[in-house]
Protein backbone atom coordinates (compact mmCIF):
# COMPACT_ATOMS: atom_id res chain seq x y z
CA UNK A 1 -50.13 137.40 126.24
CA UNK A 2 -51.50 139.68 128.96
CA UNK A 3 -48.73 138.39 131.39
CA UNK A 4 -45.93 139.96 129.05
CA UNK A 5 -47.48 143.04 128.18
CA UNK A 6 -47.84 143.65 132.82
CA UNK A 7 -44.04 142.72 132.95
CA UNK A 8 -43.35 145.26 130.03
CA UNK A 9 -45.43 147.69 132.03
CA UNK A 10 -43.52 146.74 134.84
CA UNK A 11 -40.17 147.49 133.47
CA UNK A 12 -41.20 150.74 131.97
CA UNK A 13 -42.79 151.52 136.07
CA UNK A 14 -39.17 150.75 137.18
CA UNK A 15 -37.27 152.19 134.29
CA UNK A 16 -38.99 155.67 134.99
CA UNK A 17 -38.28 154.86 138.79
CA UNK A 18 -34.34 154.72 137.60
CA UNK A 19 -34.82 158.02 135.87
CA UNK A 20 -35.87 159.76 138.79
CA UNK A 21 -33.31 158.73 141.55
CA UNK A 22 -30.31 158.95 138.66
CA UNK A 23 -31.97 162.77 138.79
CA UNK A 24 -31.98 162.80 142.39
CA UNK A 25 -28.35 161.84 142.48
CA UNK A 26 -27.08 164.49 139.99
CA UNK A 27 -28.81 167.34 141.58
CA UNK A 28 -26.97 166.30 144.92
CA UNK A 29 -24.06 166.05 142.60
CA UNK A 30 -24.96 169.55 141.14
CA UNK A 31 -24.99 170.88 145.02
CA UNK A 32 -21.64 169.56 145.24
CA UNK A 33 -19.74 171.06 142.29
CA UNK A 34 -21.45 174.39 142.87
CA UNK A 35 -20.67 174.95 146.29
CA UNK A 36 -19.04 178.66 146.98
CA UNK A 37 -18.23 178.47 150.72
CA UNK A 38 -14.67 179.62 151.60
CA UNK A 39 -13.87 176.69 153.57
CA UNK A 40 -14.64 174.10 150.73
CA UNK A 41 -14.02 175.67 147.36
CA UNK A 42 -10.57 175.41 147.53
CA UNK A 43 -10.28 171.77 148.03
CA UNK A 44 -13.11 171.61 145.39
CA UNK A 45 -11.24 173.07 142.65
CA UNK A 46 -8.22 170.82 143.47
CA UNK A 47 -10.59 167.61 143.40
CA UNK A 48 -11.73 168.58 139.99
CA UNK A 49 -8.90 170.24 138.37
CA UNK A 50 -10.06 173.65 138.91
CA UNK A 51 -12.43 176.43 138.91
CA UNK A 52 -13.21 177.00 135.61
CA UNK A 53 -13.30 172.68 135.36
CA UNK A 54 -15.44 172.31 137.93
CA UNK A 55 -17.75 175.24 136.71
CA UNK A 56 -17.85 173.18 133.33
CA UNK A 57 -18.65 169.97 134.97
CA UNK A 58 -21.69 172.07 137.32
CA UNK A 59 -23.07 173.07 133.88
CA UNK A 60 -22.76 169.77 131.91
CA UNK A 61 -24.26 168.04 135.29
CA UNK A 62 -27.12 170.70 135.33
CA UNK A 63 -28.42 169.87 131.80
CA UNK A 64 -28.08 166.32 131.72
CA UNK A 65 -30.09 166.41 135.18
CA UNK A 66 -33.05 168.27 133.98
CA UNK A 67 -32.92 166.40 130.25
CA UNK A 68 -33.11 163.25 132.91
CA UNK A 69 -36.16 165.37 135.35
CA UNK A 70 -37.71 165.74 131.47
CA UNK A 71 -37.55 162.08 130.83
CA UNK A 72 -38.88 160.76 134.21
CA UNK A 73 -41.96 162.84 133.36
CA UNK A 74 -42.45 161.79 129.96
CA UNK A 75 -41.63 157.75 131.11
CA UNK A 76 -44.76 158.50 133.63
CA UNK A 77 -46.69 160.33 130.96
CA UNK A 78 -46.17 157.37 128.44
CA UNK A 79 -47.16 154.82 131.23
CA UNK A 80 -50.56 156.84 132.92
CA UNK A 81 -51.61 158.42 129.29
CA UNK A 82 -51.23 161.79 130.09
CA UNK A 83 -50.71 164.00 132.77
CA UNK A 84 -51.20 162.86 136.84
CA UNK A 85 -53.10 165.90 138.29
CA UNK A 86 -54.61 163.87 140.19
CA UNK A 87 -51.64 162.73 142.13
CA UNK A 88 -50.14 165.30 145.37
CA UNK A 89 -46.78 163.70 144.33
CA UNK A 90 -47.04 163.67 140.69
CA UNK A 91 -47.96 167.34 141.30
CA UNK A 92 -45.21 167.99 143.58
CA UNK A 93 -43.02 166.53 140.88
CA UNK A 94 -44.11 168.95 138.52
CA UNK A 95 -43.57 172.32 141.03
CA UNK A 96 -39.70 170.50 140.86
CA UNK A 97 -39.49 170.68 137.19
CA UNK A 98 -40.53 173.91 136.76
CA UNK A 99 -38.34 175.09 139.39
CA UNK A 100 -35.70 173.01 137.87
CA UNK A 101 -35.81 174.91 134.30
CA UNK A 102 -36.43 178.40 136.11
CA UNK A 103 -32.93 177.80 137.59
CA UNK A 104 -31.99 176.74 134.14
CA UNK A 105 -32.65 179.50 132.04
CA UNK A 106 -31.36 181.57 135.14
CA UNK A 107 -27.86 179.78 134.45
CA UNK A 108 -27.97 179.60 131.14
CA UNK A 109 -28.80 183.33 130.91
CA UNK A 110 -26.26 184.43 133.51
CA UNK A 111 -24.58 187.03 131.96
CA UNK A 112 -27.88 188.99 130.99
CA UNK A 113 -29.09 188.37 134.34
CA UNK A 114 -25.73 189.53 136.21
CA UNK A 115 -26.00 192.73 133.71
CA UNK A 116 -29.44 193.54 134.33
CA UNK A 117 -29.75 193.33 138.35
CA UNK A 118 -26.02 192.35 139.27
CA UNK A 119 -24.08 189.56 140.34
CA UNK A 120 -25.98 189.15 143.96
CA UNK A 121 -29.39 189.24 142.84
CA UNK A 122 -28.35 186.66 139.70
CA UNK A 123 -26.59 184.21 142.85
CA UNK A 124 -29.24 184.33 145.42
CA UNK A 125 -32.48 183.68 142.45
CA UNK A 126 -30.00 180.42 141.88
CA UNK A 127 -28.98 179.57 144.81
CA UNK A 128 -32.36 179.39 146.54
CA UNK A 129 -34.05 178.96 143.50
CA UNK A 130 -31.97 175.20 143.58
CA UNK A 131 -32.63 174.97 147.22
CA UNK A 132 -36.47 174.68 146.38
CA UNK A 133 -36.06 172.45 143.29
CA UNK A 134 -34.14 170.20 145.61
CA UNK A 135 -36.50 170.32 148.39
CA UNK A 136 -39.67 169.72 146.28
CA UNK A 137 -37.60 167.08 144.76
CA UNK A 138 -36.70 165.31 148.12
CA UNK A 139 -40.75 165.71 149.08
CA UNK A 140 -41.62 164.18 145.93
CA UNK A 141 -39.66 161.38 146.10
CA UNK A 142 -40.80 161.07 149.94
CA UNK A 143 -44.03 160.56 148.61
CA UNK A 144 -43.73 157.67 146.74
């Protein structure tokens, strides 16, 4: 009996293991699809049909990668009872999140943004707001 219930344990270690690399994956993906440089957006918007298409798929790929982020944690949470403060990379993990639904609400609240401090401030909070998500990201996964 205790041998099934360390395999189940087992499966839910590598099913919240899944989680977070299908997360890592989109938020490359996400980089990908919301990339502005000259040189590459054209050939961007003819890969995916178009600006306003590949906009659409940036968006759809930005909340189904933090619903993902939110699911990884709560996999972990279900598996360790509770919160993993105790852990540098469970805490860098965390610092990602956060920084994943600051960047969030910033996109999600674009236009109120753009209206209240303008297009550039609105871009670079996003842009380099993403760059840090993706670099805690990349250290927490280097952790483990």
């Amino acid at each position: 009996m205790a041998k099934s219930h360390e395999n189940n344990g087992g499966r839910r270690t590598e099913f919240a293991r899944v989680l977070g690399w299908l997360s890592a994956v989109c938020i490359v993906s996400l980089l990908v699809s919301g990339l502005r440089f000259d040189f590459i957006a054209p050939t961007l918007d003819k890969l995916f049909g178009g600006k306003k298409q590949r906009w659409d798929l940036h968006c759809k790929l930005s909340y189904f990668t933090l619903f993902v982020a939110i699911v990884h944690m709560i996999a972990f949470w279900q598996l360790k009872d509770g919160l993993l403060f105790d852990r540098s990379d469970a805490v860098i993990g965390y610092i990602a999140l956060v920084a994943m639904i600051l960047v969030a609400v910033n996109g999600i609240r674009k236009e109120d943004i753009i209206y209240v401090s303008g297009f550039k401030a609105w871009h670079r909070f996003h842009f380099f707001g993403s760059l840090f998500a993706i670099f805690m990201a990349l250290v927490h996964i280097s952790m483990r």
